[in-house]
PDB file of N, CA and C in Angstrom:
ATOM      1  N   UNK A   1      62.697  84.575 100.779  1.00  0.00           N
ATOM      2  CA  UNK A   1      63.256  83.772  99.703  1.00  0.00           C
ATOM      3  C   UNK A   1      64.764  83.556  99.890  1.00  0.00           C
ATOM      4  N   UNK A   2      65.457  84.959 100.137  1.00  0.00           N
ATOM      5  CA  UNK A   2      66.976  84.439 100.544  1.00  0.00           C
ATOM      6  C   UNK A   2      67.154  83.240 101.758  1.00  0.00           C
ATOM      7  N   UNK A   3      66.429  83.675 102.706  1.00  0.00           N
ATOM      8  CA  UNK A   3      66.266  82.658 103.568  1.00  0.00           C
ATOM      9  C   UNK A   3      66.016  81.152 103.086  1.00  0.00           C
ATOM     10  N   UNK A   4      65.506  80.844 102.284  1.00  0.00           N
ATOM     11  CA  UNK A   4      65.192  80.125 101.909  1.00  0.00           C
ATOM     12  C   UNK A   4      66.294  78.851 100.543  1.00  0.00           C
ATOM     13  N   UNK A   5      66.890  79.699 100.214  1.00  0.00           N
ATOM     14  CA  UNK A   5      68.047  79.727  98.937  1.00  0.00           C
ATOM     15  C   UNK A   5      69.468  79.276  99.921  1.00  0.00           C
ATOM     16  N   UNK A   6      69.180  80.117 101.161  1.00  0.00           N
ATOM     17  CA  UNK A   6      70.556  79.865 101.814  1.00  0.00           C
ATOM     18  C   UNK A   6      70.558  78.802 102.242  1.00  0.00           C
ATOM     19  N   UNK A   7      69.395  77.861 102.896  1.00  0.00           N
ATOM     20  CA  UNK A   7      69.416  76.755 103.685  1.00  0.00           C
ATOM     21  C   UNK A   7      69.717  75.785 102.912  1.00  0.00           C
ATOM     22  N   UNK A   8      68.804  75.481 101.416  1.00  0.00           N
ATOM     23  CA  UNK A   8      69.069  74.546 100.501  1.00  0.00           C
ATOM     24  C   UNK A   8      70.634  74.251 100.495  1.00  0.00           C
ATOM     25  N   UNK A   9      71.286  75.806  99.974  1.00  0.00           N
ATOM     26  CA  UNK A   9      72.691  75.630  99.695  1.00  0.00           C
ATOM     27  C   UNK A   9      73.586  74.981 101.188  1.00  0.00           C
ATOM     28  N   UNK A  10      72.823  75.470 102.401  1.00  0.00           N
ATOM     29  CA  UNK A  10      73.402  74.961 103.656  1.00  0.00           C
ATOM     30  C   UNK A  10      73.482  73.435 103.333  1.00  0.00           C
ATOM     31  N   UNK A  11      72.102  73.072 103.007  1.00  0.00           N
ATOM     32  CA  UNK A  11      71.701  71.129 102.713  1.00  0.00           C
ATOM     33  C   UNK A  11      72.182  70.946 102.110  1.00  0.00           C
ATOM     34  N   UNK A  12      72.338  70.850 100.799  1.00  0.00           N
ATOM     35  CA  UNK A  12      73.400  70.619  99.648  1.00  0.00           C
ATOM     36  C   UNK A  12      74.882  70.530 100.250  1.00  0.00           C
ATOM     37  N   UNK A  13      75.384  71.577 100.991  1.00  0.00           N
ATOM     38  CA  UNK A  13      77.128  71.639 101.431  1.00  0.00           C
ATOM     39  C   UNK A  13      77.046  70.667 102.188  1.00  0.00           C
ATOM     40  N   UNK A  14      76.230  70.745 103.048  1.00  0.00           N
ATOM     41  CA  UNK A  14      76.104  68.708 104.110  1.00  0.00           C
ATOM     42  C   UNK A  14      76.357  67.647 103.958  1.00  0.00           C
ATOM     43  N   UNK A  15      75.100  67.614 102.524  1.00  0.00           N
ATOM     44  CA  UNK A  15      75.169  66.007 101.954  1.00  0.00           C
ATOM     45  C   UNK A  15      76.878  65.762 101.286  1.00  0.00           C
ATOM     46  N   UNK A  16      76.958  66.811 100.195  1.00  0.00           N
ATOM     47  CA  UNK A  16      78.371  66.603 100.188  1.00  0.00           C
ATOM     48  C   UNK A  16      79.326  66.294 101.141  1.00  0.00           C
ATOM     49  N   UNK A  17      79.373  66.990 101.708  1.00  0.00           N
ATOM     50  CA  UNK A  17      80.457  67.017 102.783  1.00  0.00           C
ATOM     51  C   UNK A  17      80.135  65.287 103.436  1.00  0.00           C
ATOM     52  N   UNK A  18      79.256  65.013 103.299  1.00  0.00           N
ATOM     53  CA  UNK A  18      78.803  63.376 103.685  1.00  0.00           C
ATOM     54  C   UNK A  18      79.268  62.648 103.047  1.00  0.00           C
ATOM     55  N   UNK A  19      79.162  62.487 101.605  1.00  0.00           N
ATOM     56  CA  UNK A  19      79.324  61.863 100.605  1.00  0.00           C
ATOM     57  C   UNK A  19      80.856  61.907 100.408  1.00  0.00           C
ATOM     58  N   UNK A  20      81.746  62.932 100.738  1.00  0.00           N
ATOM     59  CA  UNK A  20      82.995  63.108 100.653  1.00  0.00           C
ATOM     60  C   UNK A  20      83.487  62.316 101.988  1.00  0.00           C
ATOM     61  N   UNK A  21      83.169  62.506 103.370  1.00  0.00           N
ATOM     62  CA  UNK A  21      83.616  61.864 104.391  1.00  0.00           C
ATOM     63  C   UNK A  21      83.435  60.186 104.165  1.00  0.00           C
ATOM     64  N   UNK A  22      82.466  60.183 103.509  1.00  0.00           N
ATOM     65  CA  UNK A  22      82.340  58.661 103.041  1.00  0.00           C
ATOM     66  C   UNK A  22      83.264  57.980 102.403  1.00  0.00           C
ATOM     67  N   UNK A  23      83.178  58.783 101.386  1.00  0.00           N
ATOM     68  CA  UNK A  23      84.767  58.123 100.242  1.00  0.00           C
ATOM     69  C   UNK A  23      85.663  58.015 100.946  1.00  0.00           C
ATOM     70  N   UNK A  24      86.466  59.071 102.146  1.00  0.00           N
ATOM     71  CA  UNK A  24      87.441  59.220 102.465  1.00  0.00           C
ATOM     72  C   UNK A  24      87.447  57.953 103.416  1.00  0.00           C
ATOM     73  N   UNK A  25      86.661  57.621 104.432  1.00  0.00           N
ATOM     74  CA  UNK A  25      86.482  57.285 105.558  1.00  0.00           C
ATOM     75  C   UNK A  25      85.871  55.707 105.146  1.00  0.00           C
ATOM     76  N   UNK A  26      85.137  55.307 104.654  1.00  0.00           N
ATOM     77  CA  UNK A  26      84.236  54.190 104.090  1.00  0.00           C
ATOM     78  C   UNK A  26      84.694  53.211 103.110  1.00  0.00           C
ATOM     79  N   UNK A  27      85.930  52.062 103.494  1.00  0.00           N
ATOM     80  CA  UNK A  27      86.515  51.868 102.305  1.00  0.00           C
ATOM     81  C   UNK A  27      84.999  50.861 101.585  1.00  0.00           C
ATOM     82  N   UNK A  28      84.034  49.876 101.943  1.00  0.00           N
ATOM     83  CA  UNK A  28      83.276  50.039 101.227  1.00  0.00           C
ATOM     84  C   UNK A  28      82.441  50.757  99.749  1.00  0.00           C
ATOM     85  N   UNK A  29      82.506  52.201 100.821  1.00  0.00           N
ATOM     86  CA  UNK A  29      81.473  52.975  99.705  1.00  0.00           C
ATOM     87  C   UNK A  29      82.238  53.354  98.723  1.00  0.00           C
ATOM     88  N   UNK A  30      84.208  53.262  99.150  1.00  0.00           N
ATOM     89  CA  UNK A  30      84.655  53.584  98.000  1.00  0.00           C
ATOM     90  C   UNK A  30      84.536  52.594  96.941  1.00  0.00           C
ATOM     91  N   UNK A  31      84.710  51.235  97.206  1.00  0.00           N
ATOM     92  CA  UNK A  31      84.533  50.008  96.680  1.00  0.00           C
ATOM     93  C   UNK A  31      82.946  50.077  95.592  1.00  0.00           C
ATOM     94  N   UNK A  32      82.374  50.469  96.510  1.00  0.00           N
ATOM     95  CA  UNK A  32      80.761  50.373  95.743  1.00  0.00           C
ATOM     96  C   UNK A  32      80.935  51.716  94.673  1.00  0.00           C
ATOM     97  N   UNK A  33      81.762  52.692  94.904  1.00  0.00           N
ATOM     98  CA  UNK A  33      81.801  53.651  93.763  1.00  0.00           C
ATOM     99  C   UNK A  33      82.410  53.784  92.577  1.00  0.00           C
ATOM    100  N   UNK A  34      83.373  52.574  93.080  1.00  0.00           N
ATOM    101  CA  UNK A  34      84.179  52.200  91.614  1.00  0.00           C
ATOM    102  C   UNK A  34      83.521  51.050  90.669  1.00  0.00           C
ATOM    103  N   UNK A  35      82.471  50.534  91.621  1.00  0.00           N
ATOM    104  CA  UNK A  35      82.103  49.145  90.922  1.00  0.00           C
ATOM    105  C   UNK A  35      80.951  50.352  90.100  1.00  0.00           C
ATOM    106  N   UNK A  36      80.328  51.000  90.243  1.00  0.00           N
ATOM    107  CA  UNK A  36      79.044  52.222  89.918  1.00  0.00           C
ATOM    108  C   UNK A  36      79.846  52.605  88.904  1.00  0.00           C
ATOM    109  N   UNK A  37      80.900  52.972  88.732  1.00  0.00           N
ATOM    110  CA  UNK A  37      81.328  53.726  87.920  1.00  0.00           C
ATOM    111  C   UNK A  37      82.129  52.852  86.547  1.00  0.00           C
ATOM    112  N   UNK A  38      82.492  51.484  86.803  1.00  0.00           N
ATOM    113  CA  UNK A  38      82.137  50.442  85.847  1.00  0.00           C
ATOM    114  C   UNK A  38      81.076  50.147  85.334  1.00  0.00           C
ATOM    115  N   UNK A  39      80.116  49.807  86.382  1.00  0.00           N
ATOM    116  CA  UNK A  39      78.577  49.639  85.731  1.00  0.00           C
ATOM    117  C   UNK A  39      78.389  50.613  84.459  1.00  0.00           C
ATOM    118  N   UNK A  40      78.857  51.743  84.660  1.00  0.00           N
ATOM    119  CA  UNK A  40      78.199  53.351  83.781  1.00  0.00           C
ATOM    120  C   UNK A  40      78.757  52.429  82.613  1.00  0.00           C
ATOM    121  N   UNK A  41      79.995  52.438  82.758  1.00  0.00           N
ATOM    122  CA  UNK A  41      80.931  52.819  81.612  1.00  0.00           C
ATOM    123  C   UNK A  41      80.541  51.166  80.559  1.00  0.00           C
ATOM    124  N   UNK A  42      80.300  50.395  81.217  1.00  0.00           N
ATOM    125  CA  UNK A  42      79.576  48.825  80.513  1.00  0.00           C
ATOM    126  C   UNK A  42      78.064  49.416  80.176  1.00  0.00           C
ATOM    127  N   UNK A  43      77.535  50.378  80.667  1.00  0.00           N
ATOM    128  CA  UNK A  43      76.238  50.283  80.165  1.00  0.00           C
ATOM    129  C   UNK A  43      76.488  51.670  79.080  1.00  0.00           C
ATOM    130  N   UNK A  44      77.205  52.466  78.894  1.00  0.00           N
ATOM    131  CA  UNK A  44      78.028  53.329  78.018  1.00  0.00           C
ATOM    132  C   UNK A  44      78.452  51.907  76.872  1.00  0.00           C
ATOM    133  N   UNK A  45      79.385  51.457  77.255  1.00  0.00           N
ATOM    134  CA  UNK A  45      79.974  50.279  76.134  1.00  0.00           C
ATOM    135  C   UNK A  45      78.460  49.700  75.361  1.00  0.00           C
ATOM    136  N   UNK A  46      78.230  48.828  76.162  1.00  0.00           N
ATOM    137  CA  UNK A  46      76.934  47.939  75.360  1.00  0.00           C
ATOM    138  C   UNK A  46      75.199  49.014  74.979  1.00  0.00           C
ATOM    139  N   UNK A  47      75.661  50.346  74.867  1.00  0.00           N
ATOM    140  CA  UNK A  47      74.627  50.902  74.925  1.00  0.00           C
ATOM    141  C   UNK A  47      73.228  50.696  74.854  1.00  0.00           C
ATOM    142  N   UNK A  48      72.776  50.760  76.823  1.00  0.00           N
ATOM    143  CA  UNK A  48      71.595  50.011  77.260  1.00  0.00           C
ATOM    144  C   UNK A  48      70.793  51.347  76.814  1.00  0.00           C
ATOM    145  N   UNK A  49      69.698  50.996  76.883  1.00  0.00           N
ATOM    146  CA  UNK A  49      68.409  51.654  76.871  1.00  0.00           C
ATOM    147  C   UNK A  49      67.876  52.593  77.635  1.00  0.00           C
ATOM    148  N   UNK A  50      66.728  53.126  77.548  1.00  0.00           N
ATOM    149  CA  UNK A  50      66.036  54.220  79.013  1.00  0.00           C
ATOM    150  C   UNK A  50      65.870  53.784  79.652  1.00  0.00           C
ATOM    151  N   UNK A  51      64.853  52.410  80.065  1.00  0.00           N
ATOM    152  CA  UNK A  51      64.760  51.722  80.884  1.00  0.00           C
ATOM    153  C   UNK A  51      65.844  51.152  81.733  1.00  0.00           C
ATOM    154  N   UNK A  52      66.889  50.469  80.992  1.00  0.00           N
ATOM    155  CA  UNK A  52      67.648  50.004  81.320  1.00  0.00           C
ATOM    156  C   UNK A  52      68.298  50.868  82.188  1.00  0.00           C
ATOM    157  N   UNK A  53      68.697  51.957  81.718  1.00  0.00           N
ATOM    158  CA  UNK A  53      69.274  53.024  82.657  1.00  0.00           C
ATOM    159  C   UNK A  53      68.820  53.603  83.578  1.00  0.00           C
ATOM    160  N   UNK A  54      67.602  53.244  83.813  1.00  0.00           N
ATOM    161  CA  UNK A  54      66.734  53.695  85.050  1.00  0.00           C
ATOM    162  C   UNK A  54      67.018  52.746  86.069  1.00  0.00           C
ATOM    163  N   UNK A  55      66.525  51.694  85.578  1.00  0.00           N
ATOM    164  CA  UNK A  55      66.947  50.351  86.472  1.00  0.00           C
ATOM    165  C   UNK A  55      68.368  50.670  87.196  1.00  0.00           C
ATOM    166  N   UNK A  56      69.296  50.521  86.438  1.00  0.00           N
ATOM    167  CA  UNK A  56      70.831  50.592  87.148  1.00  0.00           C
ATOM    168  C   UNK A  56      71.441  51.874  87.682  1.00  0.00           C
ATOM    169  N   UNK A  57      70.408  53.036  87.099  1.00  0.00           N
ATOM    170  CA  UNK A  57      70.822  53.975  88.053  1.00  0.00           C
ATOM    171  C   UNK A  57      70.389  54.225  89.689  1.00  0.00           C
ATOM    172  N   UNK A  58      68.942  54.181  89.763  1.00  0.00           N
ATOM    173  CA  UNK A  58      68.121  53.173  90.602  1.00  0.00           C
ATOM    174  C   UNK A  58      69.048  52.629  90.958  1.00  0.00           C
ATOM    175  N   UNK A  59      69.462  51.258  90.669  1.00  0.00           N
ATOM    176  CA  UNK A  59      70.132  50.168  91.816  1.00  0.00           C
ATOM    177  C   UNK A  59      72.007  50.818  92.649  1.00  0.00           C
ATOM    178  N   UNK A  60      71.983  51.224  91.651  1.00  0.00           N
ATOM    179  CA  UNK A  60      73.408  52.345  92.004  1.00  0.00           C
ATOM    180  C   UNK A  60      72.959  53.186  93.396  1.00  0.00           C
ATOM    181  N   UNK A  61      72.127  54.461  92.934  1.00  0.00           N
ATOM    182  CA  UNK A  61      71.914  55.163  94.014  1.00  0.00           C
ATOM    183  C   UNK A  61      70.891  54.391  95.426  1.00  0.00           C
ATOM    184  N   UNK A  62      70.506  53.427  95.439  1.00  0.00           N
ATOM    185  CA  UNK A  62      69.871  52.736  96.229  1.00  0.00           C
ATOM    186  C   UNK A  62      71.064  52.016  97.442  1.00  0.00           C
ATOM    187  N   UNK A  63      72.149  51.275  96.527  1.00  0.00           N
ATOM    188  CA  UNK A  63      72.932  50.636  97.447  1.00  0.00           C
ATOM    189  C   UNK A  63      74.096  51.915  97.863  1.00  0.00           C
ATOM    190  N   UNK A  64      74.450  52.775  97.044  1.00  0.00           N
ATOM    191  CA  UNK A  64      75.187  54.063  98.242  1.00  0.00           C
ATOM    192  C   UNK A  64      74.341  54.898  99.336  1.00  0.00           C
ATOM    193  N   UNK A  65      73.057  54.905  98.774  1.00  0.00           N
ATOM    194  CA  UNK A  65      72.350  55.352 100.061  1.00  0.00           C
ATOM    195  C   UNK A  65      72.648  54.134 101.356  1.00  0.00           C
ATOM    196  N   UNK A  66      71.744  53.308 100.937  1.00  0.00           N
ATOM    197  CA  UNK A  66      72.405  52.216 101.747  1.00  0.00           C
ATOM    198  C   UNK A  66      73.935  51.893 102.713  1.00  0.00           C
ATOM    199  N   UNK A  67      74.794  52.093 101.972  1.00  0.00           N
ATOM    200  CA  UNK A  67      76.222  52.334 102.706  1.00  0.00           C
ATOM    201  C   UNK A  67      76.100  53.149 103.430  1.00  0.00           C
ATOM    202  N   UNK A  68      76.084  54.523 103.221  1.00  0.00           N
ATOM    203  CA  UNK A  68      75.506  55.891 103.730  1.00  0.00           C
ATOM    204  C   UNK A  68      75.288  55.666 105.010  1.00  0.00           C
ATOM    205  N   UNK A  69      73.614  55.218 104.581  1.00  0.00           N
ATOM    206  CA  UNK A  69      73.013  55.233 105.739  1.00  0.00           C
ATOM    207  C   UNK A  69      73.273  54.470 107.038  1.00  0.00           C
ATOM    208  N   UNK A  70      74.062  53.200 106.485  1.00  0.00           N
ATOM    209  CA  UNK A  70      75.167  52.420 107.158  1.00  0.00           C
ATOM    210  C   UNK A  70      75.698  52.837 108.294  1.00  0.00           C
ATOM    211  N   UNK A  71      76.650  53.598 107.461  1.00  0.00           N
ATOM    212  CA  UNK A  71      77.873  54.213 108.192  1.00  0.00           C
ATOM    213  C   UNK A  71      77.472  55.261 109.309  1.00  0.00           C
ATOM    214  N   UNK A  72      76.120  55.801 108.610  1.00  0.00           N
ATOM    215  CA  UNK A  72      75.354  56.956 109.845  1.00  0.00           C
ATOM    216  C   UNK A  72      75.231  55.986 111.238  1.00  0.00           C
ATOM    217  N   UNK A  73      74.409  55.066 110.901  1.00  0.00           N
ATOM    218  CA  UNK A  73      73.971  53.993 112.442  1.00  0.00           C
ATOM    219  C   UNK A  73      75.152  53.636 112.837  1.00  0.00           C
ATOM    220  N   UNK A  74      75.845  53.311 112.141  1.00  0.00           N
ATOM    221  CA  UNK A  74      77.519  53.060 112.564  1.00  0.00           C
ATOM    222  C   UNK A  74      78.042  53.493 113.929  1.00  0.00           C
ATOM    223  N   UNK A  75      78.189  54.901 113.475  1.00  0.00           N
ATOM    224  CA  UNK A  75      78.157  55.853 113.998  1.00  0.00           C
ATOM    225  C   UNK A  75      78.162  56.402 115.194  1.00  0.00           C
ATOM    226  N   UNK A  76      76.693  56.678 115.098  1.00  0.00           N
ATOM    227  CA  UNK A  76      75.482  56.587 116.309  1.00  0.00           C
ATOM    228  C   UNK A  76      76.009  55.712 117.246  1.00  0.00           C
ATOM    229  N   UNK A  77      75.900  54.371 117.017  1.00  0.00           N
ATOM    230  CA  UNK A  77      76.268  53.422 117.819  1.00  0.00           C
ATOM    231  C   UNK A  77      77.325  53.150 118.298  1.00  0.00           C
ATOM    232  N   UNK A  78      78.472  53.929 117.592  1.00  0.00           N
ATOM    233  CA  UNK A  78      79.752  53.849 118.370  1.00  0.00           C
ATOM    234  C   UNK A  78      79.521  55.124 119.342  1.00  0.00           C
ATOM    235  N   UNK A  79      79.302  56.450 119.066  1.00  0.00           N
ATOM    236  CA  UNK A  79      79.492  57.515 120.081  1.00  0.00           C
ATOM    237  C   UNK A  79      78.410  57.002 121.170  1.00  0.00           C
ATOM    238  N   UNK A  80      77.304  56.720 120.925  1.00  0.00           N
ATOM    239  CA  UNK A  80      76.103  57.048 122.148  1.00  0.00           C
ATOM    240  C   UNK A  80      76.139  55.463 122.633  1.00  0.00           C
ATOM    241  N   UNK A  81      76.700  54.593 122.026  1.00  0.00           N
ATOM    242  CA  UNK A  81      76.363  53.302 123.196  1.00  0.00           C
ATOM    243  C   UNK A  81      77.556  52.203 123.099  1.00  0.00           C
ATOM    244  N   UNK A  82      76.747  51.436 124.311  1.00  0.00           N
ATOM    245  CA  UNK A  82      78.185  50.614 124.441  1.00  0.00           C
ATOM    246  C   UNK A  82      78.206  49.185 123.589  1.00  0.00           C
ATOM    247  N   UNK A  83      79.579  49.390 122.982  1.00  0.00           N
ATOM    248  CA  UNK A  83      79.802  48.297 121.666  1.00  0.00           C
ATOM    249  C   UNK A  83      79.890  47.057 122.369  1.00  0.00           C
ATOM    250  N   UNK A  84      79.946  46.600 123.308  1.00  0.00           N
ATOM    251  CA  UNK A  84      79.965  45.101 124.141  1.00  0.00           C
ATOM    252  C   UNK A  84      77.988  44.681 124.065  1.00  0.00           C
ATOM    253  N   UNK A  85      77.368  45.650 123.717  1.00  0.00           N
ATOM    254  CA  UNK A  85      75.963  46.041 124.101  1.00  0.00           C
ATOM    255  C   UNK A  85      75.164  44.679 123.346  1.00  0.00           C
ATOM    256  N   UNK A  86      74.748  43.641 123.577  1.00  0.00           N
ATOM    257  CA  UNK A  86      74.118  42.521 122.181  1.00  0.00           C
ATOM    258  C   UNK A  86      72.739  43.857 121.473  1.00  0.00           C
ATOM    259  N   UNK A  87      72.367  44.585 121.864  1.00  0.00           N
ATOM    260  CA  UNK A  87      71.996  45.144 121.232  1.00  0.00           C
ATOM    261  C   UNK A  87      72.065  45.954 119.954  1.00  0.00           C
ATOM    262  N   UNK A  88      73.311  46.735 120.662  1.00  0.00           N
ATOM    263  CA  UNK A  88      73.896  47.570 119.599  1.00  0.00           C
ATOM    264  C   UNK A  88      74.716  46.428 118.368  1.00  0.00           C
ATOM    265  N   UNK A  89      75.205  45.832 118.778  1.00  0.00           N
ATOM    266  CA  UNK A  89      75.415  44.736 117.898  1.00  0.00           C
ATOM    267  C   UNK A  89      74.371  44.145 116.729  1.00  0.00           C
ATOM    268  N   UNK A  90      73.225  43.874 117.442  1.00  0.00           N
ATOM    269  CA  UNK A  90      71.714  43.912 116.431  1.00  0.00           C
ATOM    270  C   UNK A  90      71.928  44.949 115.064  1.00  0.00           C
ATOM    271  N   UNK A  91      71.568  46.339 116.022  1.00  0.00           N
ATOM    272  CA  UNK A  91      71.107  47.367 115.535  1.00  0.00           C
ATOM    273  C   UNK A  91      72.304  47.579 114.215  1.00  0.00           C
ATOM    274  N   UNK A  92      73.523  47.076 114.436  1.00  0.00           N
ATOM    275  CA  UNK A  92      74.592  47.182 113.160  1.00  0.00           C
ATOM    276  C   UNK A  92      74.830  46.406 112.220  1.00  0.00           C
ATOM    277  N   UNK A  93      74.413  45.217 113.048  1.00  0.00           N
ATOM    278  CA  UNK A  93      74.244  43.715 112.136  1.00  0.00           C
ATOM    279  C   UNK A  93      72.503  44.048 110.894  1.00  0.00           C
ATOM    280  N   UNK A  94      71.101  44.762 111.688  1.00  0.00           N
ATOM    281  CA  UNK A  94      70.744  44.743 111.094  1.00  0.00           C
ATOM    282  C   UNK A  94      70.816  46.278 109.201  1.00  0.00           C
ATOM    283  N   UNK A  95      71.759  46.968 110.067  1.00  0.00           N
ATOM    284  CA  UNK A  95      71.980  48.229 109.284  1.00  0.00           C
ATOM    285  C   UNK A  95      72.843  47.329 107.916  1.00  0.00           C
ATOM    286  N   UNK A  96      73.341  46.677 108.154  1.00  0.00           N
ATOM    287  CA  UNK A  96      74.901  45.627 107.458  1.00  0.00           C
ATOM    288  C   UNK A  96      73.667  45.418 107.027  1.00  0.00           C
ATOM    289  N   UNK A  97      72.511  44.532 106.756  1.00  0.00           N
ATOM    290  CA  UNK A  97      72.021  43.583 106.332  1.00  0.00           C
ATOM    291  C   UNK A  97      71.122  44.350 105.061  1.00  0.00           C
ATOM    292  N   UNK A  98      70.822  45.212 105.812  1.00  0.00           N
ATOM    293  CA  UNK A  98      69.950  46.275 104.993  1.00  0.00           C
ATOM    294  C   UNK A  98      71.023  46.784 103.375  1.00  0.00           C
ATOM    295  N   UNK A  99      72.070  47.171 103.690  1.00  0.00           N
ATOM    296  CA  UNK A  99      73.261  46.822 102.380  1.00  0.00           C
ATOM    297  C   UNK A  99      73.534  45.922 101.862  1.00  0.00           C
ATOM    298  N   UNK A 100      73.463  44.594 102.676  1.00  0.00           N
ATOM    299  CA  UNK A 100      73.811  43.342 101.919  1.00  0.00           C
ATOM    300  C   UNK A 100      72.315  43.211 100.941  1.00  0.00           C
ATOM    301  N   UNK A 101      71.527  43.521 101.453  1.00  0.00           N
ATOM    302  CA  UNK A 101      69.673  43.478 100.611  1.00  0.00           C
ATOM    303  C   UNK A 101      69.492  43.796  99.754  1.00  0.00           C
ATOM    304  N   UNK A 102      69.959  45.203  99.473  1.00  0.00           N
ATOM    305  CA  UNK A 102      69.903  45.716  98.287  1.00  0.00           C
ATOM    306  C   UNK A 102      70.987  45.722  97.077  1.00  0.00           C
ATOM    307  N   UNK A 103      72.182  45.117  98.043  1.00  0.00           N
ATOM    308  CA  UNK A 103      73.528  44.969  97.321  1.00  0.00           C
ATOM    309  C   UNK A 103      72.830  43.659  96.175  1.00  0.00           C
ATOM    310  N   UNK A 104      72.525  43.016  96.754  1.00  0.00           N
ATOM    311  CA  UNK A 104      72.169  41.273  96.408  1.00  0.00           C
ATOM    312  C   UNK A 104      70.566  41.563  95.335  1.00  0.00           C
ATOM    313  N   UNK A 105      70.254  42.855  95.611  1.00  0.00           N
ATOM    314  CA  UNK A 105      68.983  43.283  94.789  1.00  0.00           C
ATOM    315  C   UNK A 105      69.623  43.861  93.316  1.00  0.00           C
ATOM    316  N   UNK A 106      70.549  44.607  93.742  1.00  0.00           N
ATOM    317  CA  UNK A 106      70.936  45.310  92.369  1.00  0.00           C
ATOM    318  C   UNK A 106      71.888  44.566  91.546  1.00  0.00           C
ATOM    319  N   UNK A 107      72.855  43.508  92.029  1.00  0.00           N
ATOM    320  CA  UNK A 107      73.696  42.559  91.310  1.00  0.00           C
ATOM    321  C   UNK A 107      72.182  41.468  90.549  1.00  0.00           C
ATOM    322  N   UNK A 108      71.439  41.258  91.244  1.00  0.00           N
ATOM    323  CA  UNK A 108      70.410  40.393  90.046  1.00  0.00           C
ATOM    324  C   UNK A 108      69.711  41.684  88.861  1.00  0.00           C
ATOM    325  N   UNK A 109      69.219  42.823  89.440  1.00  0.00           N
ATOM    326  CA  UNK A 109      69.050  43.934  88.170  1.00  0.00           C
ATOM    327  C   UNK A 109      69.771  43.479  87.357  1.00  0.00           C
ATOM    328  N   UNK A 110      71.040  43.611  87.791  1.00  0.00           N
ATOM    329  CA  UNK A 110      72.654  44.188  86.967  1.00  0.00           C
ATOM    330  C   UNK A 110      72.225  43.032  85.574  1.00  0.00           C
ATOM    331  N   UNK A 111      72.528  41.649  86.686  1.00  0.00           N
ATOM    332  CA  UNK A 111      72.506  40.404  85.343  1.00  0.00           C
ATOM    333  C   UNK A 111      71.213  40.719  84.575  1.00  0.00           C
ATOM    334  N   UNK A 112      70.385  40.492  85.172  1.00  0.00           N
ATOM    335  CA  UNK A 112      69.049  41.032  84.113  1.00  0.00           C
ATOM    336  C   UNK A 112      69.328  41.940  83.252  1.00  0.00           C
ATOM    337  N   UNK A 113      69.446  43.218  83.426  1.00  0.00           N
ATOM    338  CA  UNK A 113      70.121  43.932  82.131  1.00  0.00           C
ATOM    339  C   UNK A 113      71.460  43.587  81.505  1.00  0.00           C
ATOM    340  N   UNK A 114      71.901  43.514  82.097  1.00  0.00           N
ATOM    341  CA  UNK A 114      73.323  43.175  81.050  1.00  0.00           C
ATOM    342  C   UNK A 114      73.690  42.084  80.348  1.00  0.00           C
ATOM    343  N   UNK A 115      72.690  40.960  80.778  1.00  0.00           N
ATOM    344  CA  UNK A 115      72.989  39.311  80.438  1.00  0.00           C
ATOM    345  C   UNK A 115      72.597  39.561  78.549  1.00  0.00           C
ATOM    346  N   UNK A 116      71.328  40.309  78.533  1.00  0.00           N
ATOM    347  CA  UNK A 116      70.938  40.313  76.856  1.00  0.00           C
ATOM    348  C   UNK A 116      72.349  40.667  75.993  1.00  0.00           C
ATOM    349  N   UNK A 117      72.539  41.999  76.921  1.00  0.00           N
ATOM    350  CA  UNK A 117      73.423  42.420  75.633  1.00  0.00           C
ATOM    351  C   UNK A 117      74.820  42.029  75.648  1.00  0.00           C
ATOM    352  N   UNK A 118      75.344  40.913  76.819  1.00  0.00           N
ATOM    353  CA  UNK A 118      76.600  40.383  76.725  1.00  0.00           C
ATOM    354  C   UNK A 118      76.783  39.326  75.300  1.00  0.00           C
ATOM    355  N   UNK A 119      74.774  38.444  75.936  1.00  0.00           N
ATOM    356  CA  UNK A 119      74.577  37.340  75.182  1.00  0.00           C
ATOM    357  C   UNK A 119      74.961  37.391  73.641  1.00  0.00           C
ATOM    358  N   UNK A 120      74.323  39.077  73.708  1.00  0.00           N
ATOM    359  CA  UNK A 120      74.013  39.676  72.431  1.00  0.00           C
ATOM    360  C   UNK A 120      75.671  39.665  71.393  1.00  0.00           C
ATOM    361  N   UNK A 121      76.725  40.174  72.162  1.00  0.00           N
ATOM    362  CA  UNK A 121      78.351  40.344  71.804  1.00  0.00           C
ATOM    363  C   UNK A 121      78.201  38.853  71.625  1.00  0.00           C
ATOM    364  N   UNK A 122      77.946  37.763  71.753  1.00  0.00           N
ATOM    365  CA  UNK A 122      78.801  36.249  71.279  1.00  0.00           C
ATOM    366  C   UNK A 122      78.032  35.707  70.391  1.00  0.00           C
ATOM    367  N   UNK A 123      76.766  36.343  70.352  1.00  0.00           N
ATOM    368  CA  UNK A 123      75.887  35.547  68.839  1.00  0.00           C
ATOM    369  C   UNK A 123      76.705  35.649  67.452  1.00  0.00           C
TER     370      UNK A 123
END
């Protein structure tokens, strides 16, 4: 069981330590964390619903994974291959695209939830 307790906490210190190299390193993901952290505070203001908050938390943690996972292939592709490569070029163009997908997924959520209750402030 200790064995077991220690590794989690090993996994846990990782992802952080990920999530922190990100902010630092990723001006993106910092970008996407301030826009997340508006989202909260507008769906705090216009106080959305359960649903609603599922949805946009969902679309939140979907597009930082996304960056994330980004920046991992990024990565990869800078240490292990060569950047002149039309390949490796693919392989980053399609990682980019995979963020732009879900970026472009969660800004239509966003309006979907938030359009009622903006509408709702001008009636």
């Amino acid at each position: 069981m200790h064995r077991w307790h220690t590794s989690r906490s090993k996994s846990f210190r990782n992802a952080f330590r990920g999530i922190w190299f990100n902010l630092r390193n990723e001006p993106n993901f910092l970008i996407q964390c301030i826009v997340a952290l508006l989202v909260v505070v507008a769906g705090i203001v216009l106080s959305l619903g359960r649903a609603e908050w599922i949805m946009v938390l969902l679309s939140i943690g979907a597009v930082l994974a996304a960056e994330a996972m980004n920046t991992a292939v990024e990565k990869i592709c800078d240490r292990f291959m060569d950047s002149s490569d039309p390949l490796v070029r693919n392989i980053k163009d399609s990682a980019a695209a995979a963020v732009l997908i879900i970026s472009l997924a969660a800004a239509l959520a966003g309006i979907l939830v938030f359009w009622p209750h903006v509408r709702d402030l001008n009636a």
